[in-house]
C-alpha atoms as a PDB file:
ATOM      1  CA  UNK A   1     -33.659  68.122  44.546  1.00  0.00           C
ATOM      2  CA  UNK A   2     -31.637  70.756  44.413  1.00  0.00           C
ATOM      3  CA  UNK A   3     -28.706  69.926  45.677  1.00  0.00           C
ATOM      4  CA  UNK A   4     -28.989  66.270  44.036  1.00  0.00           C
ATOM      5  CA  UNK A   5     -29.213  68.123  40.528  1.00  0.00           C
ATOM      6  CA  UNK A   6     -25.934  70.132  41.378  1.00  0.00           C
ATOM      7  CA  UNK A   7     -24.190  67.046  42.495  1.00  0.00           C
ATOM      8  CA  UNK A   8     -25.057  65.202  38.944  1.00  0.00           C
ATOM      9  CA  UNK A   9     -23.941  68.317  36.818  1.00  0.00           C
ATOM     10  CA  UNK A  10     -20.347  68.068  39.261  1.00  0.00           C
ATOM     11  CA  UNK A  11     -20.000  64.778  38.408  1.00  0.00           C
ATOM     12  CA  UNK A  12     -20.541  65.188  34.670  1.00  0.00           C
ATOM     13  CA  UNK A  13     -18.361  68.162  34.520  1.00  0.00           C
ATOM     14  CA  UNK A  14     -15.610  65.593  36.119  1.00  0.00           C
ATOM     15  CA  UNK A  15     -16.493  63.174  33.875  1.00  0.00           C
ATOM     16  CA  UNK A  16     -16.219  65.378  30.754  1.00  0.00           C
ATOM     17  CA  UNK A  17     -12.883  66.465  31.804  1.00  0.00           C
ATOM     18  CA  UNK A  18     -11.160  62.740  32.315  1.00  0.00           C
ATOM     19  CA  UNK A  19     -13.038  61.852  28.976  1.00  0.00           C
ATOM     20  CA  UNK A  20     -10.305  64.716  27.625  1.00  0.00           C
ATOM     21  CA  UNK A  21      -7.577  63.283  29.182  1.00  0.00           C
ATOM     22  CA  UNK A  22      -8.174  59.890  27.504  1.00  0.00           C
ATOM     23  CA  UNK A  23      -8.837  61.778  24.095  1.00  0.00           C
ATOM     24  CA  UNK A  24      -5.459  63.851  24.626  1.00  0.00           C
ATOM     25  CA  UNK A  25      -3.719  60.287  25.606  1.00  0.00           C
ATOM     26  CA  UNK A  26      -5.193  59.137  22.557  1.00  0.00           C
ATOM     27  CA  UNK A  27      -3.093  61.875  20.216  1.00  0.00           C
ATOM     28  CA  UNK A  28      -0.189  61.706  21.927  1.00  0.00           C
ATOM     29  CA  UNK A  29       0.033  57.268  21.444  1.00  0.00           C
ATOM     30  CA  UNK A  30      -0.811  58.115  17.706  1.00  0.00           C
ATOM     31  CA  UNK A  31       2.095  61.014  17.829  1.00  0.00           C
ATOM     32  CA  UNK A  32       4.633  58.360  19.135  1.00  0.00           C
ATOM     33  CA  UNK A  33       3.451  55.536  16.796  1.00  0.00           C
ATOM     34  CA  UNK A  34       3.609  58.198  13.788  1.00  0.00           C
ATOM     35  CA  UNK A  35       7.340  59.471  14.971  1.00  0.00           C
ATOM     36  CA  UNK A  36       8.476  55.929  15.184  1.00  0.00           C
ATOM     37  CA  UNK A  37       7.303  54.586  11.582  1.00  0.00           C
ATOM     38  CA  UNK A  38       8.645  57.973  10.010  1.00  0.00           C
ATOM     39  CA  UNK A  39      11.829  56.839  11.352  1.00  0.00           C
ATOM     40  CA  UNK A  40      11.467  53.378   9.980  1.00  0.00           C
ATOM     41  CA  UNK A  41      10.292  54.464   6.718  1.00  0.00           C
ATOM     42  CA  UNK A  42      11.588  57.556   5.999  1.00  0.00           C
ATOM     43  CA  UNK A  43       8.621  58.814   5.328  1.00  0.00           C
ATOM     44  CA  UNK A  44       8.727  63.034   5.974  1.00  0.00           C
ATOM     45  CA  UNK A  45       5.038  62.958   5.952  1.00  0.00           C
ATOM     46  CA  UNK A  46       4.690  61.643   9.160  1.00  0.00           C
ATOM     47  CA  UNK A  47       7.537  62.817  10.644  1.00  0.00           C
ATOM     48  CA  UNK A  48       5.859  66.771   9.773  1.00  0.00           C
ATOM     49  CA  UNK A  49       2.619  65.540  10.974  1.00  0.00           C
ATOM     50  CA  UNK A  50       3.530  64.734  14.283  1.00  0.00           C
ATOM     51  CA  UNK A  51       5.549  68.314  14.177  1.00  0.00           C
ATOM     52  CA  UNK A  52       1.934  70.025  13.825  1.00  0.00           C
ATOM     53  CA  UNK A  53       0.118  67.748  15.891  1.00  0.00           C
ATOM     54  CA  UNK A  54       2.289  69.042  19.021  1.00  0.00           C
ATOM     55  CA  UNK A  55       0.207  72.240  18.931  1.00  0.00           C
ATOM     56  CA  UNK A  56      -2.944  70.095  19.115  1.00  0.00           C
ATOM     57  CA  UNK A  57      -1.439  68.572  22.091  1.00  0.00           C
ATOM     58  CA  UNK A  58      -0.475  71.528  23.831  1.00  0.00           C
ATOM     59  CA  UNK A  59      -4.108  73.578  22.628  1.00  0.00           C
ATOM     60  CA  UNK A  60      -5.476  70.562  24.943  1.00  0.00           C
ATOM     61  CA  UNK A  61      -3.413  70.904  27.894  1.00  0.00           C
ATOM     62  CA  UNK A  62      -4.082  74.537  28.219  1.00  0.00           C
ATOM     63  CA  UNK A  63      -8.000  73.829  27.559  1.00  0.00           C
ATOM     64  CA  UNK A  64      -8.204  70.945  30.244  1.00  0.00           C
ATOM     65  CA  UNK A  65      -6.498  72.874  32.489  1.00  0.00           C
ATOM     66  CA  UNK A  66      -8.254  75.755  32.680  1.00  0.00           C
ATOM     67  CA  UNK A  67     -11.371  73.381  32.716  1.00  0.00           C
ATOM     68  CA  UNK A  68      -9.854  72.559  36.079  1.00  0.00           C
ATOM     69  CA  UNK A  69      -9.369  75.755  37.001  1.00  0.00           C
ATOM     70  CA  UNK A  70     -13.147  76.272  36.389  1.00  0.00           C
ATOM     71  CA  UNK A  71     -13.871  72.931  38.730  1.00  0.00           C
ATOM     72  CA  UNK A  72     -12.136  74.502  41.559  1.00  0.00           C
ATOM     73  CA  UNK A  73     -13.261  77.884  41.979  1.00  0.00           C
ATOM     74  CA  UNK A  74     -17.266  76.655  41.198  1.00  0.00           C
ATOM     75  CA  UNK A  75     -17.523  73.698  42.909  1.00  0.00           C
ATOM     76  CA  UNK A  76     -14.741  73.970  45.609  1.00  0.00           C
ATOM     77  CA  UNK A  77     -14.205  70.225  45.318  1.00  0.00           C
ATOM     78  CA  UNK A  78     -12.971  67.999  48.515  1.00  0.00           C
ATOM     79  CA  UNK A  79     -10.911  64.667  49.172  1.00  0.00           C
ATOM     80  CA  UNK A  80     -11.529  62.179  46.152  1.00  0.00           C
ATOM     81  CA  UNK A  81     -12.845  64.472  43.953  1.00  0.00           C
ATOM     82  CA  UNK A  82      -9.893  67.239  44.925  1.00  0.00           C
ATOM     83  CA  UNK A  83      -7.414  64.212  43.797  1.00  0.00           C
ATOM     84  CA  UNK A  84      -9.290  63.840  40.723  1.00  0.00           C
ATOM     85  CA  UNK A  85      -8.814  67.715  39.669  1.00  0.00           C
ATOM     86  CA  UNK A  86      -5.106  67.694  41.050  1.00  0.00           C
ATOM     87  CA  UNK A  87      -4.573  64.321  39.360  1.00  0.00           C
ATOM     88  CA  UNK A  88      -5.627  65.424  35.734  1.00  0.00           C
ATOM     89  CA  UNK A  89      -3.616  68.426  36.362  1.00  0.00           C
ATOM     90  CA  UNK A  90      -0.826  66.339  36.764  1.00  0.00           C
ATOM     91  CA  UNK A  91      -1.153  63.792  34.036  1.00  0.00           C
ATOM     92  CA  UNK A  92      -1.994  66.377  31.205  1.00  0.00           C
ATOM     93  CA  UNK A  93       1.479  67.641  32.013  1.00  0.00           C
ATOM     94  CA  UNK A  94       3.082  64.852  31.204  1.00  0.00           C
ATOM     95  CA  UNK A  95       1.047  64.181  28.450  1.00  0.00           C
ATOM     96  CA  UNK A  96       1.976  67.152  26.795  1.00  0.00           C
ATOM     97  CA  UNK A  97       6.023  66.721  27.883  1.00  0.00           C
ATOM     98  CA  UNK A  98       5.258  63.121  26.153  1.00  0.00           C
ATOM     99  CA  UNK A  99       3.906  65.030  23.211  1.00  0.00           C
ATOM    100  CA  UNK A 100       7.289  67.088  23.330  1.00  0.00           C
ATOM    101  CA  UNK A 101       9.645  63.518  23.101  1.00  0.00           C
ATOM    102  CA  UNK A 102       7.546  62.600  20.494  1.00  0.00           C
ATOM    103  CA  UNK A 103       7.947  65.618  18.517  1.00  0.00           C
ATOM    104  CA  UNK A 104      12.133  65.467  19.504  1.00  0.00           C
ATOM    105  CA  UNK A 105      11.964  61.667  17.569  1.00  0.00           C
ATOM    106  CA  UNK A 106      10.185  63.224  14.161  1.00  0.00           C
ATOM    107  CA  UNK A 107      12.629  65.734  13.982  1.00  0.00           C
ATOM    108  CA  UNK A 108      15.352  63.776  14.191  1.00  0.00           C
ATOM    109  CA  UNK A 109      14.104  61.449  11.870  1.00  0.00           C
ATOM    110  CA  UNK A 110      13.715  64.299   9.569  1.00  0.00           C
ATOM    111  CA  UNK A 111      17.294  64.737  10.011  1.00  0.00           C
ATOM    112  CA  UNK A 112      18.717  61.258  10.018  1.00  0.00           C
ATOM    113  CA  UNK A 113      17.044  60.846   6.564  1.00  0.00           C
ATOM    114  CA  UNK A 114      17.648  64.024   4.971  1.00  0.00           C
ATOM    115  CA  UNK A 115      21.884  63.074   5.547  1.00  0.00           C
ATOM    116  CA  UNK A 116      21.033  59.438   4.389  1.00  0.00           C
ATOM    117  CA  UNK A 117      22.039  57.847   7.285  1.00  0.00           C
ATOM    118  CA  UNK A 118      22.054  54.579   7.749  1.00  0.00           C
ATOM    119  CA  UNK A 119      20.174  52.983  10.811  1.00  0.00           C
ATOM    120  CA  UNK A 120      21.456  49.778  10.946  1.00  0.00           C
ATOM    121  CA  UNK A 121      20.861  47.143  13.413  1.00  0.00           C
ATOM    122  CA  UNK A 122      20.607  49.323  16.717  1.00  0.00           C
ATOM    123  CA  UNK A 123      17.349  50.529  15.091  1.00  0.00           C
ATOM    124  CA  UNK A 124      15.987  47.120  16.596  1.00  0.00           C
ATOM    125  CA  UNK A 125      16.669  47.943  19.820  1.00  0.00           C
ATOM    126  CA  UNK A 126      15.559  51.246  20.005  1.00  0.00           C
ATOM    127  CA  UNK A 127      12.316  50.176  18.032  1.00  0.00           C
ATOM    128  CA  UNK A 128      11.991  47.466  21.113  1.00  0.00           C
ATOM    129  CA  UNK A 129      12.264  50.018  23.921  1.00  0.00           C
ATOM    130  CA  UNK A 130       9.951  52.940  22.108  1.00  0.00           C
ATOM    131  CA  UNK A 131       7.259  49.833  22.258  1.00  0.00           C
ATOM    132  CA  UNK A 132       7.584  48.960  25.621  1.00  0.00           C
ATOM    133  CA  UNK A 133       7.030  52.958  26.628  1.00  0.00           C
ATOM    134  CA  UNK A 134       4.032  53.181  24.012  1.00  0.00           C
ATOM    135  CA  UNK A 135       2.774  50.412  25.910  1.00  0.00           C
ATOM    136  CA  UNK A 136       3.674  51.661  29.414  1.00  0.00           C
ATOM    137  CA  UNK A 137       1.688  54.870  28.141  1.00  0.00           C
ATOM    138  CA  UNK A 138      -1.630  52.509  26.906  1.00  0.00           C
ATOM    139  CA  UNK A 139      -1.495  50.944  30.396  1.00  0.00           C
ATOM    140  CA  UNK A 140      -0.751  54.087  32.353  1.00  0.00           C
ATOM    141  CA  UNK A 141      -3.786  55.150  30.352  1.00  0.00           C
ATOM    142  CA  UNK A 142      -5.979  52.505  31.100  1.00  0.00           C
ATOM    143  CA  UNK A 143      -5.105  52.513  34.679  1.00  0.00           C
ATOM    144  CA  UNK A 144      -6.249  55.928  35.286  1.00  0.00           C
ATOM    145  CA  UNK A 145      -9.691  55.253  33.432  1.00  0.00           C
ATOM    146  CA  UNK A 146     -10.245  52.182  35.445  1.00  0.00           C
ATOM    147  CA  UNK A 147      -8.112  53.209  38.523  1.00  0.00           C
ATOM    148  CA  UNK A 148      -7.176  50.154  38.258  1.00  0.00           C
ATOM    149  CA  UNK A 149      -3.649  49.464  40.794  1.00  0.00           C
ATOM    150  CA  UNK A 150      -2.514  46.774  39.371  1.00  0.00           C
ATOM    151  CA  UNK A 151      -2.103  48.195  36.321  1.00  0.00           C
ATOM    152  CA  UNK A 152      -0.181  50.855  37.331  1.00  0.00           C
ATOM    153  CA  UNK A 153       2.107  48.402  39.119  1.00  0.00           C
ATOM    154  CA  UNK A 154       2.370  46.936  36.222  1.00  0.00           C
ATOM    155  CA  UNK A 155       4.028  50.327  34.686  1.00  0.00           C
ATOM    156  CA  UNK A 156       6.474  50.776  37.069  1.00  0.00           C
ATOM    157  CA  UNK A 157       7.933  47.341  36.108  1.00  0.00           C
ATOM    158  CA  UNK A 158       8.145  48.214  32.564  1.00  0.00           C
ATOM    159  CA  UNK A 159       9.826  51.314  33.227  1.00  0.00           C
ATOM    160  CA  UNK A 160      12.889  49.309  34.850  1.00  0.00           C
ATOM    161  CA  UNK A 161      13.029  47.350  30.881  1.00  0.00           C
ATOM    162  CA  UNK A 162      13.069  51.087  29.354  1.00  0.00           C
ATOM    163  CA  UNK A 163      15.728  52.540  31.491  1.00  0.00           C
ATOM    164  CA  UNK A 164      17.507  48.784  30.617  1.00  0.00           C
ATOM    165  CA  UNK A 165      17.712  49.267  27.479  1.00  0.00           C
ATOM    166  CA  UNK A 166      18.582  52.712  27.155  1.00  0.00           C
ATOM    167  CA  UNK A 167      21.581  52.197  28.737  1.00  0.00           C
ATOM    168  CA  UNK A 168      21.924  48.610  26.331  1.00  0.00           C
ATOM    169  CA  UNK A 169      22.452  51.256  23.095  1.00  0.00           C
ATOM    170  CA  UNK A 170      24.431  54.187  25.293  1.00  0.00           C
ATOM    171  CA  UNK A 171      26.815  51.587  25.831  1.00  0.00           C
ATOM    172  CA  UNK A 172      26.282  49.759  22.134  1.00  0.00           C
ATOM    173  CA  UNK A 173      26.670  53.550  20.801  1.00  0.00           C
ATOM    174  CA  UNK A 174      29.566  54.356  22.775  1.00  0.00           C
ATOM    175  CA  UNK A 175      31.642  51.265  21.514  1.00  0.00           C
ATOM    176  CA  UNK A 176      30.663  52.244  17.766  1.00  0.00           C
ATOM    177  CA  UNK A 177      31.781  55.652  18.107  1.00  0.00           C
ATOM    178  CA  UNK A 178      35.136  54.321  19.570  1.00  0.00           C
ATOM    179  CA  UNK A 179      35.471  51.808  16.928  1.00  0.00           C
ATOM    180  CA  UNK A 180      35.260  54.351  14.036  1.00  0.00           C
ATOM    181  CA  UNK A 181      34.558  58.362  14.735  1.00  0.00           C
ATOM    182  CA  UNK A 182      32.388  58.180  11.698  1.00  0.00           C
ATOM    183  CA  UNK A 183      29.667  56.967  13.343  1.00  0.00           C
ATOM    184  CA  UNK A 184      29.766  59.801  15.944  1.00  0.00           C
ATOM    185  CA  UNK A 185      26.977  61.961  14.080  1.00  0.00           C
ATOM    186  CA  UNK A 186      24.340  59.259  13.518  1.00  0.00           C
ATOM    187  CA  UNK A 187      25.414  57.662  16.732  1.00  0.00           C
ATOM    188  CA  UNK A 188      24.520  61.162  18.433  1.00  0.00           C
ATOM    189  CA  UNK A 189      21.515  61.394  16.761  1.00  0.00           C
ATOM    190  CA  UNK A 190      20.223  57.985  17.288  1.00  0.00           C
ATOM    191  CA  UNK A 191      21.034  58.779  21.317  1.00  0.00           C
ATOM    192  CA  UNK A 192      18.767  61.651  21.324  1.00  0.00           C
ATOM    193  CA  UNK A 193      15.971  59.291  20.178  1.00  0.00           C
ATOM    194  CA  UNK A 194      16.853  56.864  22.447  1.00  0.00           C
ATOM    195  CA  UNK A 195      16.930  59.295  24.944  1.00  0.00           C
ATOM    196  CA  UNK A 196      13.618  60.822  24.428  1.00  0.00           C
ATOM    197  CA  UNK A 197      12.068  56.933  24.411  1.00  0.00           C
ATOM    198  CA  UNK A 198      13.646  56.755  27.960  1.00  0.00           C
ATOM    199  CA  UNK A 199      11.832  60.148  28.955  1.00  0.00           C
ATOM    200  CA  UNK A 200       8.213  58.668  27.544  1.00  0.00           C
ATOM    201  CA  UNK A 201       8.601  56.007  30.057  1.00  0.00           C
ATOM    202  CA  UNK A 202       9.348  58.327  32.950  1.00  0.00           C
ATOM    203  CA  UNK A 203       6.625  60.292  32.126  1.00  0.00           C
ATOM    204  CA  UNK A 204       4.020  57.064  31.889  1.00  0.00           C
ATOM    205  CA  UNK A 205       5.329  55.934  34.840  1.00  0.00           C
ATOM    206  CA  UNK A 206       4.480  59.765  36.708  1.00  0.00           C
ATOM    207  CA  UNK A 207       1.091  59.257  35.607  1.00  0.00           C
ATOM    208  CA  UNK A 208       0.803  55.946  37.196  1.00  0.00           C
ATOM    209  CA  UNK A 209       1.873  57.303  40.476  1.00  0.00           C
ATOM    210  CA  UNK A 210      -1.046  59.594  39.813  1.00  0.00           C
ATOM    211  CA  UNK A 211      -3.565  56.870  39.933  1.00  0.00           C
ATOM    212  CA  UNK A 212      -2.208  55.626  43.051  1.00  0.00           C
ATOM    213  CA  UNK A 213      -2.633  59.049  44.552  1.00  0.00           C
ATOM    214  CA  UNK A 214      -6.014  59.280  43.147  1.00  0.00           C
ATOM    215  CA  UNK A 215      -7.169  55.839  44.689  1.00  0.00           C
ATOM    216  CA  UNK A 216      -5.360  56.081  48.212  1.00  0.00           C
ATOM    217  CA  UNK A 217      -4.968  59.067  49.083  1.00  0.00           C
ATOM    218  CA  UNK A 218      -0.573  58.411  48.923  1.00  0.00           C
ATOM    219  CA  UNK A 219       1.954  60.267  47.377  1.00  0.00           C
ATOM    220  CA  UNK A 220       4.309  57.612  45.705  1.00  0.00           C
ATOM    221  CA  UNK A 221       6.717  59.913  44.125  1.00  0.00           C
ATOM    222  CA  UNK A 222      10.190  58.525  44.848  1.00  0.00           C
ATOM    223  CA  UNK A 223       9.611  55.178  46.699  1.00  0.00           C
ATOM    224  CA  UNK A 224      11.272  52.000  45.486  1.00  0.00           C
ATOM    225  CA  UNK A 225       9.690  49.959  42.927  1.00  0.00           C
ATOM    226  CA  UNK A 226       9.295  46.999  45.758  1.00  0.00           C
ATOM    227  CA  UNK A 227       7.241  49.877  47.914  1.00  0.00           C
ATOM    228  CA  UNK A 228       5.042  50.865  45.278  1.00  0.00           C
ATOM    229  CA  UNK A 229       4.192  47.293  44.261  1.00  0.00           C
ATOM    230  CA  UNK A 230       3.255  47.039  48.104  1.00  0.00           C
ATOM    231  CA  UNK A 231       1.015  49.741  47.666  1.00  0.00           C
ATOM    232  CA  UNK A 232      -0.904  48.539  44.777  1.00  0.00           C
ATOM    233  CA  UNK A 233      -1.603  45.170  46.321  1.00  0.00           C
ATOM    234  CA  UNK A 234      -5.527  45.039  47.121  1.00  0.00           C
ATOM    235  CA  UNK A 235      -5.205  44.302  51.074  1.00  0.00           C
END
């Protein structure tokens, strides 16, 4: 009785702790959505909210992880639950570096609209990539509450369409800039956004290689997308 009564209070603690992570994925989607509209709107509101929400983010990481911390030394976990601990170790870091892009986009959509500049059309495009990576984050998300594989497959696809279009508005940016050097400082500054979109995405994609490590047992770190698709398939 016993030892059944320790095993249920493990298990809850484990729970508890990837309830967090979902609750931390939850700020950081809202953080991205919020940077993204203050740059469509100009609204400063946002942009500052998302500014002070980073400390949330990071108060989070630091509390989950010494949660884990706790997990370890008490309960001494092995295999699946050992790649549960290691695995929200690993996605709250990228959570919070998520946190960090998103923070990168509502500053520079503080300055973008504090020098008036204009947006113009590539806005579209980068407002088309920062949905596919809020997205890839919802599904990365998902995939780690359901360990679902498929899903997580399904993340490393959309990370190809990210990296796609990044380099759609380097070149588009590159070509303005050419065409008329006044464009260089918006240009630059609508690069940097672009840029941190394109990190989002990498980071989503990290924590779906978690998932696969958490379910199998494999490290999927640097493979090809072709092998990890292999490696989600249900045999």
């Amino acid at each position: 009785m016993a030892n059944e009564h320790i095993s249920k209070k493990f298990d809850a603690e484990l729970e508890a702790v990837r309830s967090r992570v979902l609750q931390m994925g939850g700020l950081v989607e809202q953080q991205i959505t919020r940077a993204m509209e203050s740059l469509a709107l100009g609204d400063m509101a946002l942009a500052d909210q998302v500014i002070v929400d980073d400390h949330r983010v990071n108060a989070m990481e630091v509390g989950i992880d010494e949660d884990c911390v706790h997990i370890i030394a008490k309960r001494q976990p092995t295999a699946s639950d050992l790649r549960m601990v290691m695995a929200v170790v690993k996605t709250i870091t990228d959570l919070e570096r998520i946190g960090d892009e998103a923070q990168k986009i509502a500053r520079m959509s503080k300055q973008i609209h504090a020098q008036d500049q204009r947006l113009s059309t590539r806005f579209a495009e980068v407002r088309y990539a920062s949905n596919v990576a809020l997205e890839m984050l919802n599904t990365a998300l998902d995939a780690f509450a359901r360990l679902d594989l498929a899903a997580a497959a399904k993340v490393v696809k959309q990370d190809q369409i990210v990296d796609e279009q990044f380099r759609g508005i380097l070149r588009q940016l590159v070509t303005f800039m050419m065409e008329d050097p006044r464009t260089i400082s918006s240009a630059i500054d609508i690069l940097f956004i672009a840029k941190a979109i394109e990190r989002i995405g990498d980071h989503a994609k990290n924590m779906s290689e978690y998932v696969v490590y958490l379910v199998k047992g494999k490290d999927v770190r640097h493979i090809t997308p072709e092998e990890f698709e292999r490696e989600t398939q249900t045999p």
